[in-house]
N, C-alpha and C. Protein backbone atom coordinates (compact mmCIF):
# COMPACT_ATOMS: atom_id res chain seq x y z
N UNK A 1 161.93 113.30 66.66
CA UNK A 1 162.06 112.03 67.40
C UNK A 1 162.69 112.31 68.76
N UNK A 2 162.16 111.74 70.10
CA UNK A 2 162.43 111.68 71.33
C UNK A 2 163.07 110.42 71.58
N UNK A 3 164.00 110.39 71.83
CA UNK A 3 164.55 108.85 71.96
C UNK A 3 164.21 108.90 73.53
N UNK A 4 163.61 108.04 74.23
CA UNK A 4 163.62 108.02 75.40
C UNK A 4 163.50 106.57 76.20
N UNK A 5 164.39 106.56 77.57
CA UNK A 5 164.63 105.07 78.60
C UNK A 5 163.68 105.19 79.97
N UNK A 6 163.52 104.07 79.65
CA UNK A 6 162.51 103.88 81.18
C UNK A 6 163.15 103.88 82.53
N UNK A 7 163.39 104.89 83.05
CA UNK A 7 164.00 104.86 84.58
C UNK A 7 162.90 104.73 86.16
N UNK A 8 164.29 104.36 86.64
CA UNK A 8 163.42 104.70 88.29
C UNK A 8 162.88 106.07 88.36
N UNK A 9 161.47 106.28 88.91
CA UNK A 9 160.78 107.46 89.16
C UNK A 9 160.03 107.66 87.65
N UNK A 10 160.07 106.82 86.70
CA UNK A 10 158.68 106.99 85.52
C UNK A 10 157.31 106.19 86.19
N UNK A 11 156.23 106.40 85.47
CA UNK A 11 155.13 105.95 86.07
C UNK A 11 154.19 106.42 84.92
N UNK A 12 153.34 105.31 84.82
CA UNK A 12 152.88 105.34 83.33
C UNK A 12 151.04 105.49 83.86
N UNK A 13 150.33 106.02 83.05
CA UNK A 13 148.87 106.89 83.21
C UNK A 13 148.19 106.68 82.39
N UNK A 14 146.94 105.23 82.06
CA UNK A 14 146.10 105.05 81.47
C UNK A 14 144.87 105.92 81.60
N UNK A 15 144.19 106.83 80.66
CA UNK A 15 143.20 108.07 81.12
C UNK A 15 142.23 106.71 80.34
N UNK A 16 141.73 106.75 81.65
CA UNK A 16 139.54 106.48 80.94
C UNK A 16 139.44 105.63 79.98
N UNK A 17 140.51 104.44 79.72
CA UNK A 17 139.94 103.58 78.55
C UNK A 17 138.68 102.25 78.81
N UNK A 18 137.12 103.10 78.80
CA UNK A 18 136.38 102.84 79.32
C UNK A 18 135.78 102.42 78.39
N UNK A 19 134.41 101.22 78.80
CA UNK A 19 133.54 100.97 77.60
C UNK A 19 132.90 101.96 77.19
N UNK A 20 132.51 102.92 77.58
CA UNK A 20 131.33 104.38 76.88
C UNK A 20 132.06 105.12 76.29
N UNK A 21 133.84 104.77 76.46
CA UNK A 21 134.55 105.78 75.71
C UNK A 21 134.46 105.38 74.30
N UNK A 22 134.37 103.76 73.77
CA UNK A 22 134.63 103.14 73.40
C UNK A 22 133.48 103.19 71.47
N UNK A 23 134.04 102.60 70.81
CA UNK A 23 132.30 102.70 69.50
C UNK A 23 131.61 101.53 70.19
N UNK A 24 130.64 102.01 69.97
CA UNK A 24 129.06 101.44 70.31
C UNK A 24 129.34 102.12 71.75
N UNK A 25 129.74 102.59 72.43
CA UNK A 25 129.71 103.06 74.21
C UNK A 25 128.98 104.28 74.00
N UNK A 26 128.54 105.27 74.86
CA UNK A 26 127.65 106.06 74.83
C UNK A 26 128.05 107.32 74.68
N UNK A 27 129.24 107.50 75.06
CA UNK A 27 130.21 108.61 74.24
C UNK A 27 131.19 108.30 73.61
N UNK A 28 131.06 107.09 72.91
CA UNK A 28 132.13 106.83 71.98
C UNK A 28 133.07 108.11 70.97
N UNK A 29 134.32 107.75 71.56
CA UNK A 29 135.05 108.55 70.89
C UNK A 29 135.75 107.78 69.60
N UNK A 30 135.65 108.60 68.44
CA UNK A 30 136.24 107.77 67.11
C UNK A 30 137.17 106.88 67.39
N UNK A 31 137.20 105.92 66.83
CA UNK A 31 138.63 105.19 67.13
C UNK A 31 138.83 105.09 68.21
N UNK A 32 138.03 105.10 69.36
CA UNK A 32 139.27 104.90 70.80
C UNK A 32 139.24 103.85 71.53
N UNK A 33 139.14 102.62 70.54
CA UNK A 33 139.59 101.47 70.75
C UNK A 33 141.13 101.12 69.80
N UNK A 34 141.75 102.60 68.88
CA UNK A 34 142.77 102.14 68.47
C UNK A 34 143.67 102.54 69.42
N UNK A 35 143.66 102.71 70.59
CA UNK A 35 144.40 103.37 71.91
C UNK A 35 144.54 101.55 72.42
N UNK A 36 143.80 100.46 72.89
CA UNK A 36 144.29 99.70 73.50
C UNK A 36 145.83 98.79 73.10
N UNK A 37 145.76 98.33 71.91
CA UNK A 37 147.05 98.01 71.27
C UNK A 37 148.31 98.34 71.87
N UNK A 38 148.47 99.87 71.47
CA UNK A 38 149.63 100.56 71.53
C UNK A 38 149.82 100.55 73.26
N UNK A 39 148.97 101.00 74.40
CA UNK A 39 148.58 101.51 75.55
C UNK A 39 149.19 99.73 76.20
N UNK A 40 148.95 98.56 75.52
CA UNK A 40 149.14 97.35 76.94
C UNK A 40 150.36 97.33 75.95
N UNK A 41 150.99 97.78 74.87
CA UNK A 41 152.61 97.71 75.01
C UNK A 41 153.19 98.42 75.63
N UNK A 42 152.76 99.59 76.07
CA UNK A 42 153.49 100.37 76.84
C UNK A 42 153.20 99.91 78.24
N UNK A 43 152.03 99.16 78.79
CA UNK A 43 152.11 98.47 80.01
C UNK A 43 152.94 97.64 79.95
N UNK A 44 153.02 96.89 79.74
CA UNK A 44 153.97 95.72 79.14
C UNK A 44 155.57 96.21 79.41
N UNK A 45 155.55 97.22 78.80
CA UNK A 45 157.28 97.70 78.94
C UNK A 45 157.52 98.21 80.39
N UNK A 46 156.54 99.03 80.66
CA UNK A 46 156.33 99.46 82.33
C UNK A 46 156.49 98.45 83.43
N UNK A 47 155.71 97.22 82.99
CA UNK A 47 156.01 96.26 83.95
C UNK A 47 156.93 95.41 83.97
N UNK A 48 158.01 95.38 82.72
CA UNK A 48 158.79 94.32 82.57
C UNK A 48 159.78 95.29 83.40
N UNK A 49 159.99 96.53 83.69
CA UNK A 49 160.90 97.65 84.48
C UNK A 49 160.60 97.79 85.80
N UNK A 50 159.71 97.37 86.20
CA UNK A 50 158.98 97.08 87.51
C UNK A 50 158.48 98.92 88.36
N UNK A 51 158.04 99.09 87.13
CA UNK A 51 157.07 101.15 87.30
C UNK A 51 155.85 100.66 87.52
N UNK A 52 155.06 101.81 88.32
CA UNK A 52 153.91 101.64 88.52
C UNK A 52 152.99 102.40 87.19
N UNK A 53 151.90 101.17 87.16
CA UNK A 53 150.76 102.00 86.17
C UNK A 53 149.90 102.34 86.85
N UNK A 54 149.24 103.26 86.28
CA UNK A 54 147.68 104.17 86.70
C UNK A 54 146.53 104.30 85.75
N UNK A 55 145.65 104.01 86.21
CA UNK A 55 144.41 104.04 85.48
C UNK A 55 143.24 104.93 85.73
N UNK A 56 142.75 105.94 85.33
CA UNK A 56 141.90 106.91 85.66
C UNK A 56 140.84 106.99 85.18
N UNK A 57 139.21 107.09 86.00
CA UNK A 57 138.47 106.40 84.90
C UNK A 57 136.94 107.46 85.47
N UNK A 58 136.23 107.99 84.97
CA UNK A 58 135.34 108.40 84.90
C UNK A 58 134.30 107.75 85.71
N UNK A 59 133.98 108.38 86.61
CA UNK A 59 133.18 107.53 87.85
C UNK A 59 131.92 108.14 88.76
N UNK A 60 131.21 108.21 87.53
CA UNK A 60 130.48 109.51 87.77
C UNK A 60 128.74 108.62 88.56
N UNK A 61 128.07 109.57 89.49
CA UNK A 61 127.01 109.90 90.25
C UNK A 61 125.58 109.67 88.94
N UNK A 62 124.59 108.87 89.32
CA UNK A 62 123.79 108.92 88.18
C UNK A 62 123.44 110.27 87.36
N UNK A 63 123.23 111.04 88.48
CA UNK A 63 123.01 112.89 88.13
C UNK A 63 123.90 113.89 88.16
N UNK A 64 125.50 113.19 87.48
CA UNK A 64 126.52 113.82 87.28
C UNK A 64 126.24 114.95 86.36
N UNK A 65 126.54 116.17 86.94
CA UNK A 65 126.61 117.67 86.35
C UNK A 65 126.68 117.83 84.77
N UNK A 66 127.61 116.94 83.97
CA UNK A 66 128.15 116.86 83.06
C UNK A 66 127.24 116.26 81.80
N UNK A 67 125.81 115.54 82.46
CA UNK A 67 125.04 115.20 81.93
C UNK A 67 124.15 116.40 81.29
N UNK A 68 123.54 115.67 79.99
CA UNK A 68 122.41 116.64 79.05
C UNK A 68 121.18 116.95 80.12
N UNK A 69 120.57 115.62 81.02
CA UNK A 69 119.83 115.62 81.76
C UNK A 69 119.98 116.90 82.54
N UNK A 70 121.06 117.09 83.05
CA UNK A 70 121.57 118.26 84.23
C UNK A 70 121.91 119.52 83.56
N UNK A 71 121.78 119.71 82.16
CA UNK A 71 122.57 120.90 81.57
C UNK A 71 123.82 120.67 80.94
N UNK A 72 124.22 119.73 81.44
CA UNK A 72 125.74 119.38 81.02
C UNK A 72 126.00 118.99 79.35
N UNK A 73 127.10 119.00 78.90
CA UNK A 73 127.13 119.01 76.82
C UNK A 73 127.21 117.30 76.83
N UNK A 74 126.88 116.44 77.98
CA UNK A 74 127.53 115.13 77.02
C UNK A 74 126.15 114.63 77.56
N UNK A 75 126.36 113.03 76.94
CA UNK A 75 125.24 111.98 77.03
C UNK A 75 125.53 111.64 78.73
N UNK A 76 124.67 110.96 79.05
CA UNK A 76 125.14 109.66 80.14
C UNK A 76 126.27 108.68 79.57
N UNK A 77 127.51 109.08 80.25
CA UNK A 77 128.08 107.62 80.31
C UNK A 77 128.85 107.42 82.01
N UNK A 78 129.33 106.24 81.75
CA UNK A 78 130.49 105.98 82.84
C UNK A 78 130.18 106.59 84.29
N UNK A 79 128.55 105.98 84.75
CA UNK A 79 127.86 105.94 85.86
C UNK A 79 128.50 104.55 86.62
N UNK A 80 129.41 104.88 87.71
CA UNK A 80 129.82 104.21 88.53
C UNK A 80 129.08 102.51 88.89
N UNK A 81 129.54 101.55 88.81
CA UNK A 81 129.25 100.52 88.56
C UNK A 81 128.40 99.94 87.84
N UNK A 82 128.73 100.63 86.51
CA UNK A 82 127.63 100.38 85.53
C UNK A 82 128.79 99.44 84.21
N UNK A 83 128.37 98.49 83.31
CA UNK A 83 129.19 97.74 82.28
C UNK A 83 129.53 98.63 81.72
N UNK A 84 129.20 100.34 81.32
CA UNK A 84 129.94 101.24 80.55
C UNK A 84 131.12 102.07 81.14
N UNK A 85 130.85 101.61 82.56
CA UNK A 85 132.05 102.56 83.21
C UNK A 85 133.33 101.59 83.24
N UNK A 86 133.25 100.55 82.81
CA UNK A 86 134.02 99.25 83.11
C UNK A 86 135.16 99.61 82.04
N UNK A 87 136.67 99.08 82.58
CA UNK A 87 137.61 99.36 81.42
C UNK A 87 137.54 98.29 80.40
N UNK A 88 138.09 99.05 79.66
CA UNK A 88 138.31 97.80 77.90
C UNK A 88 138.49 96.59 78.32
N UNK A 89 137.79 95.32 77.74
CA UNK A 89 137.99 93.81 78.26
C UNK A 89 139.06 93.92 77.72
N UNK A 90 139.94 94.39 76.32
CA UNK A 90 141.21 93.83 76.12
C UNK A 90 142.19 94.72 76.73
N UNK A 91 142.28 95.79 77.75
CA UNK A 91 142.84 96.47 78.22
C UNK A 91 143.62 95.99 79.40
N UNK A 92 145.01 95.50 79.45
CA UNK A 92 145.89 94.82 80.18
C UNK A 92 146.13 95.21 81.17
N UNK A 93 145.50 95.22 82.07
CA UNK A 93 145.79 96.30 83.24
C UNK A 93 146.34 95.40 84.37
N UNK A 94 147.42 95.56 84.79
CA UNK A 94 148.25 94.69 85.66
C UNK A 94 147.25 94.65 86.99
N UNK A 95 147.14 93.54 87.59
CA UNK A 95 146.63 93.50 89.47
C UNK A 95 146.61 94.67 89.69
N UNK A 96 147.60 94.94 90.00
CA UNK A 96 148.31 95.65 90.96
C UNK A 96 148.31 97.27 90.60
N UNK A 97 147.45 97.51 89.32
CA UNK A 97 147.82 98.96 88.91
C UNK A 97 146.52 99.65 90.24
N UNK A 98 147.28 101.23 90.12
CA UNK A 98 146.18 102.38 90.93
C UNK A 98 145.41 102.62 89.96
N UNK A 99 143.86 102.26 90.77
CA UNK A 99 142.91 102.38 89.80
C UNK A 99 142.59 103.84 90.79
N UNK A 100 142.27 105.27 90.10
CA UNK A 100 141.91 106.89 90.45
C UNK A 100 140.54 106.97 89.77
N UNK A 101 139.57 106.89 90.50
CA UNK A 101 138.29 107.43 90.08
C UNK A 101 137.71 109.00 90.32
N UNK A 102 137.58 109.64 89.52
CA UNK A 102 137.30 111.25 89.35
C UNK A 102 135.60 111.42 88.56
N UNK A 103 135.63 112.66 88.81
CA UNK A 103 134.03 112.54 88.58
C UNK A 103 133.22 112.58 89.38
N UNK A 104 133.31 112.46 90.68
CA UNK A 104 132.47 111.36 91.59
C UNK A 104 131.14 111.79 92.47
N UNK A 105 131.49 113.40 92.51
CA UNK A 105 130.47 114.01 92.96
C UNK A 105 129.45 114.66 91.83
N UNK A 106 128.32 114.47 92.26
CA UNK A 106 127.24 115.01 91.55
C UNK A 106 127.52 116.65 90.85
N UNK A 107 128.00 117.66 91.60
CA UNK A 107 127.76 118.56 91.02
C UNK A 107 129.06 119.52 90.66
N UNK A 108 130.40 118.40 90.62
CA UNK A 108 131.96 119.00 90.25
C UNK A 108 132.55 117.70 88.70
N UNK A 109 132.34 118.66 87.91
CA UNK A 109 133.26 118.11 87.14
C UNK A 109 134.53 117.67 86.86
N UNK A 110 135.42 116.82 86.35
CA UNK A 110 136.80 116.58 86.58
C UNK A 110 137.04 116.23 85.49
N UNK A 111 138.15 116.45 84.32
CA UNK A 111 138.19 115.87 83.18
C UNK A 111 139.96 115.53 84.13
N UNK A 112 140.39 116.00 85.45
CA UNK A 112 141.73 115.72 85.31
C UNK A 112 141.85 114.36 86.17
N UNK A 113 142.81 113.50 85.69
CA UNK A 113 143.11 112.63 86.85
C UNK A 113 143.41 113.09 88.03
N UNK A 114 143.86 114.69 88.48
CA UNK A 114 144.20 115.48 89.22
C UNK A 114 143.81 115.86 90.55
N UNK A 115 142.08 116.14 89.56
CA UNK A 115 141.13 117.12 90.00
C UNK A 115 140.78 116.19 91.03
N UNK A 116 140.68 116.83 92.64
CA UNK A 116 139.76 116.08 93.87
C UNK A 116 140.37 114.94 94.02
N UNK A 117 141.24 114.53 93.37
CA UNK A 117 141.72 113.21 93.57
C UNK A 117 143.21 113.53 94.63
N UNK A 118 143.80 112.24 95.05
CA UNK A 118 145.11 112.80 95.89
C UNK A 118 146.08 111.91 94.97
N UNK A 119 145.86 111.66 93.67
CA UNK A 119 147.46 111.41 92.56
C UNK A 119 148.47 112.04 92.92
N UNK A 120 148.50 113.21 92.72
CA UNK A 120 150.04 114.31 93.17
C UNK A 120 150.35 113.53 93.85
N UNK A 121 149.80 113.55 95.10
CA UNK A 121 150.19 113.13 96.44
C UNK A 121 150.65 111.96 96.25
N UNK A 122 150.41 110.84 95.86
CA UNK A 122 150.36 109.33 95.63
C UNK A 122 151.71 109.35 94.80
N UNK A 123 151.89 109.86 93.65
CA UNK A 123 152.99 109.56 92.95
C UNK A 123 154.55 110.60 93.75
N UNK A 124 154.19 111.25 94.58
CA UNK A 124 155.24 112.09 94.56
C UNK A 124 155.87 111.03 96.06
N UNK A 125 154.89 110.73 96.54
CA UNK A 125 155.04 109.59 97.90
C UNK A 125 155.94 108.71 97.78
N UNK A 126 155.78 107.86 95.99
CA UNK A 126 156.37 107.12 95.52
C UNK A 126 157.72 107.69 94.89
N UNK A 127 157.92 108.32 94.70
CA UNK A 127 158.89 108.78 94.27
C UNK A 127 158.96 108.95 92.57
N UNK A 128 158.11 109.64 92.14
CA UNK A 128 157.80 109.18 90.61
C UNK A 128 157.82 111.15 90.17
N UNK A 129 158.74 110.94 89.20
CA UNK A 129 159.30 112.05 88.55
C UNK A 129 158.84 112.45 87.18
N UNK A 130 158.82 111.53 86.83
CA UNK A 130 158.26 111.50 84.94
C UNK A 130 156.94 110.98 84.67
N UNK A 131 156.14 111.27 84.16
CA UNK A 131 154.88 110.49 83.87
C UNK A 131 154.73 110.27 82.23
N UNK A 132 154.13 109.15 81.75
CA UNK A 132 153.58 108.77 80.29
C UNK A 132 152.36 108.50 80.71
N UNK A 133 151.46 109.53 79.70
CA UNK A 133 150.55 109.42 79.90
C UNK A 133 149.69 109.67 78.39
N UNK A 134 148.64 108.26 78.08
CA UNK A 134 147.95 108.08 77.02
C UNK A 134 146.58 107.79 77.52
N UNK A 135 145.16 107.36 76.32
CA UNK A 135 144.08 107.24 76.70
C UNK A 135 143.10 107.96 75.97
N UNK A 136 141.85 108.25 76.79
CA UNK A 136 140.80 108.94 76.35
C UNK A 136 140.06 110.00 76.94
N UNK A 137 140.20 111.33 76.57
CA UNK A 137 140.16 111.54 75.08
C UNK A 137 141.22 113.09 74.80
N UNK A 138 142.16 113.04 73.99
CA UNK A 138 142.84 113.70 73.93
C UNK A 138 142.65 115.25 74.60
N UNK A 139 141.62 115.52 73.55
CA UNK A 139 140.87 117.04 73.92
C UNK A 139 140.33 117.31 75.20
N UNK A 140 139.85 116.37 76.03
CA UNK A 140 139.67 116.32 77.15
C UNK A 140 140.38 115.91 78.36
N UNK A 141 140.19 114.69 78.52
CA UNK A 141 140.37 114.32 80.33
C UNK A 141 141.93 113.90 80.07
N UNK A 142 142.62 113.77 78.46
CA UNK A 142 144.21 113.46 78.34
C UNK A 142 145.04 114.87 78.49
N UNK A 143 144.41 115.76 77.98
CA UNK A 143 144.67 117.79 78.08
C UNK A 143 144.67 117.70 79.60
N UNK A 144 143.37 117.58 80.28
CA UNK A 144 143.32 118.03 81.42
C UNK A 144 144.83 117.43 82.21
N UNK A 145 143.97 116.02 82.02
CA UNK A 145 145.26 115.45 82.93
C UNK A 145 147.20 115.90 82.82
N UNK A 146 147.45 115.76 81.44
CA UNK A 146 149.08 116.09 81.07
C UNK A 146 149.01 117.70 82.01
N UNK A 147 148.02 118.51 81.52
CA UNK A 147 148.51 119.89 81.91
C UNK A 147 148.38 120.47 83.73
N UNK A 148 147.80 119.06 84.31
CA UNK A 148 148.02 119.29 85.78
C UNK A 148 149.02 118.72 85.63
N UNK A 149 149.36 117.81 85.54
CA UNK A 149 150.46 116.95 85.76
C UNK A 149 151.38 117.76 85.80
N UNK A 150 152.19 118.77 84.67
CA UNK A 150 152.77 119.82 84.07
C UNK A 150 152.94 120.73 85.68
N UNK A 151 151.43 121.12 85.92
CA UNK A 151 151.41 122.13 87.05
C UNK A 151 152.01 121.75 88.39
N UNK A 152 151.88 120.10 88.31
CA UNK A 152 152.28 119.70 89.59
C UNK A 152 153.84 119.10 89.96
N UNK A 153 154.84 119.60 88.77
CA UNK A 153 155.88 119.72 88.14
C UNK A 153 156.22 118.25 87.95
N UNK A 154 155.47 117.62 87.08
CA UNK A 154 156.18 116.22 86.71
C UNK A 154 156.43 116.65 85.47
N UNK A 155 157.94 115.79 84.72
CA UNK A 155 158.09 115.80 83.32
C UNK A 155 157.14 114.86 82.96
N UNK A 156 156.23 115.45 81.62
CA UNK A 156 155.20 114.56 80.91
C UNK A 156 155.88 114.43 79.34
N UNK A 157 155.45 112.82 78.80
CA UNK A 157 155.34 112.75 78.09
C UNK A 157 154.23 111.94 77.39
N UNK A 158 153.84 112.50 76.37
CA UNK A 158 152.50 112.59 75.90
C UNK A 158 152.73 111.03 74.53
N UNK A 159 151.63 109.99 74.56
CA UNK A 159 151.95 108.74 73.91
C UNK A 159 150.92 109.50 72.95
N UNK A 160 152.10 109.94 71.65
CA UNK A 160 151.09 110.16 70.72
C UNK A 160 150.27 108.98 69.78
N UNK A 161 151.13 107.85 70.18
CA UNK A 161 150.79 106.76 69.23
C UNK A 161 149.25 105.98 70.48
N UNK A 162 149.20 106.80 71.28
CA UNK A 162 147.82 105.92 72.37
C UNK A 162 146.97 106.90 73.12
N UNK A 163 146.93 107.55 71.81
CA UNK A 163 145.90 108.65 72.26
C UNK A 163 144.29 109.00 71.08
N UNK A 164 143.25 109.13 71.47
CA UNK A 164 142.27 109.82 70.19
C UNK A 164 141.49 110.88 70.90
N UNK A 165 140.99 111.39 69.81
CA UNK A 165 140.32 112.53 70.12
C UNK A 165 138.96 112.29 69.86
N UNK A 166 137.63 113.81 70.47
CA UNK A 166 136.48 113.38 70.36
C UNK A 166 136.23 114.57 69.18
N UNK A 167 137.14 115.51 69.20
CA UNK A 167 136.91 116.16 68.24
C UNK A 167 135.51 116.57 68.04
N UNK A 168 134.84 117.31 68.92
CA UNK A 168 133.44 118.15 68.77
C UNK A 168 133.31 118.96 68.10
N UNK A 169 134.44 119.97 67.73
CA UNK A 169 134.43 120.73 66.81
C UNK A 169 136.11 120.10 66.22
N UNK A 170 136.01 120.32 64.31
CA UNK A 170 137.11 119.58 63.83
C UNK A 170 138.30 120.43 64.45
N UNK A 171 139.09 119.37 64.55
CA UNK A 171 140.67 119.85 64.91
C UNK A 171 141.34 119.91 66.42
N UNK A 172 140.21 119.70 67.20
CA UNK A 172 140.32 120.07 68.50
C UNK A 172 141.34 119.30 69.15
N UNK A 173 141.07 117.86 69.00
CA UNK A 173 142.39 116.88 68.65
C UNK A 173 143.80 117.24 68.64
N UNK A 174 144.41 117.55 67.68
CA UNK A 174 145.58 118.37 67.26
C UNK A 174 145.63 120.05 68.05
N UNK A 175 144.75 120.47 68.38
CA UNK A 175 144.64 121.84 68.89
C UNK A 175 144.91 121.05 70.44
N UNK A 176 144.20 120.22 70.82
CA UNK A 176 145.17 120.03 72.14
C UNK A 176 146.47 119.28 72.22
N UNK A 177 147.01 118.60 71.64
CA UNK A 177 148.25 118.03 71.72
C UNK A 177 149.05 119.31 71.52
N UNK A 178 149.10 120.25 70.46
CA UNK A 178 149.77 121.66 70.54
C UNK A 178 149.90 122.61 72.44
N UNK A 179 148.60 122.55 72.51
CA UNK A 179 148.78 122.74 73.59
C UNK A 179 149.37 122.09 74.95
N UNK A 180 149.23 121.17 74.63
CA UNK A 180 149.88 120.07 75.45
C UNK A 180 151.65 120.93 75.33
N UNK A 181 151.79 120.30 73.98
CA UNK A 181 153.31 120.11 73.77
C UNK A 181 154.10 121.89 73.92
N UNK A 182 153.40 122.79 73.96
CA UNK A 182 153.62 124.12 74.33
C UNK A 182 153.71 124.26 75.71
N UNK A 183 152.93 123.67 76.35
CA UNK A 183 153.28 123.68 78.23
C UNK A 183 154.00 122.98 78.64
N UNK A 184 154.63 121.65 77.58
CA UNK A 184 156.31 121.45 78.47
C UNK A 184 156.05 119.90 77.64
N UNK A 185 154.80 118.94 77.36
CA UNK A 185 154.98 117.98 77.42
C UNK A 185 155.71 117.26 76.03
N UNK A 186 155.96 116.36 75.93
CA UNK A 186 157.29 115.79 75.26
C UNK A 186 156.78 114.71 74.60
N UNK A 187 156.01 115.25 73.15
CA UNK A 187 155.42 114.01 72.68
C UNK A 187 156.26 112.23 71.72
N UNK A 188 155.68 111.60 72.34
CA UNK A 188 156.61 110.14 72.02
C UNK A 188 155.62 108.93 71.77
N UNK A 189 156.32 107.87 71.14
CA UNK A 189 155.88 106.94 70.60
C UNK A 189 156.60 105.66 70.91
N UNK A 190 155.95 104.55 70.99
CA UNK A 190 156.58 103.12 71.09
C UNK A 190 157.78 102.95 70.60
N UNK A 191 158.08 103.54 68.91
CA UNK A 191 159.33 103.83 68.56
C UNK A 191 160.53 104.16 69.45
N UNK A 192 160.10 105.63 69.81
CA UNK A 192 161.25 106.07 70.49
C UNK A 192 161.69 105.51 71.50
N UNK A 193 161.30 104.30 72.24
CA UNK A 193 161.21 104.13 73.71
C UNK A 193 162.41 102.88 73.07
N UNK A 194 163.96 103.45 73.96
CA UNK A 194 165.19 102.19 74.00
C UNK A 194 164.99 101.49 75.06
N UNK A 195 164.96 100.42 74.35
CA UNK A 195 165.23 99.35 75.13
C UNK A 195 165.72 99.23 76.27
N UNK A 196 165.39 98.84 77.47
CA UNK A 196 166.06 98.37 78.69
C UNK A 196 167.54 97.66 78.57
């Protein structure tokens, strides 16, 4: 157990809770509609502290690299102004949150909120020290993202209770949160989080 308080310089990181991430979406990942629940309480607590949230969302070129069409291992999803690239209708996302779109060029992949994007830059501007960061999909664009984050020396902690996996091959899931939690990040839950 991590007992942990929401201070000045946290800043909280919704990864990709998109409709294609979603069941019935086109890369639906198991369960990763049991990520919204847990994910707008932790908005919720973020905003009652007055931290900024972030939302990172897959924003990909019709002939994004990553596609089967192109060679790439996944289906079509989360083609830039399309209803599947759209976040969860029940996904609480304040006005005011930074919405980071990655993906965007045709022939560079990005699973990080990181990658090509200027986040670093944006949160360090702000003065933001710690990041929580949950979403979709563990093994992927939630790995990618925690372990730049890591690189770009923010303390991460990883919402194990608002996270799923796509698990392509079994275990991969748990094989990245290990990894995660081996490069520094600090896994936590709604539990642990004291009260203001």
């Amino acid at each position: 157990m991590n007992t942990v308080r929401l201070q000045p310089g946290d800043a909280l990181i919704v990864v990709d809770v998109q409709k294609d991430f979603l069941p019935g979406g086109a890369l639906a990942v198991p369960e990763g509609d049991a990520v919204i629940a847990p994910l707008n309480a932790w908005i919720a607590r973020f905003r009652a502290a007055g931290l900024p949230v972030i939302a990172t969302r897959d924003w990909h070129p019709p002939n994004h690299c990553s596609f089967r069409e192109q060679g790439g291992p996944w289906p079509v999803h989360c083609v830039a102004d399309t209803p599947g690239a759209a976040f969860a209708d029940d996904l609480q996302l304040p006005e005011d949150a930074w919405i980071v779109s990655k993906a965007t060029e045709a022939e560079r992949e990005a699973y990080s909120g990181f990658q090509d994007t200027d986040l670093a830059e944006r949160l360090k501007a702000a003065g933001v020290r710690r990041l929580f960061v949950g979403g979709l999909a563990t093994d992927y664009c939630v790995r990618n993202t925690v372990k730049d984050a890591l690189a770009n020396g923010f303390t991460v902690f990883l919402l194990t209770d608002a996270i799923r996996a796509v698990n392509v091959n079994p275990g991969d899931g748990d094989r990245a949160i290990a990894e995660m939690t081996a490069a520094g990040a600090v896994p936590v839950t709604l539990d642990d989080l004291e009260a203001a």
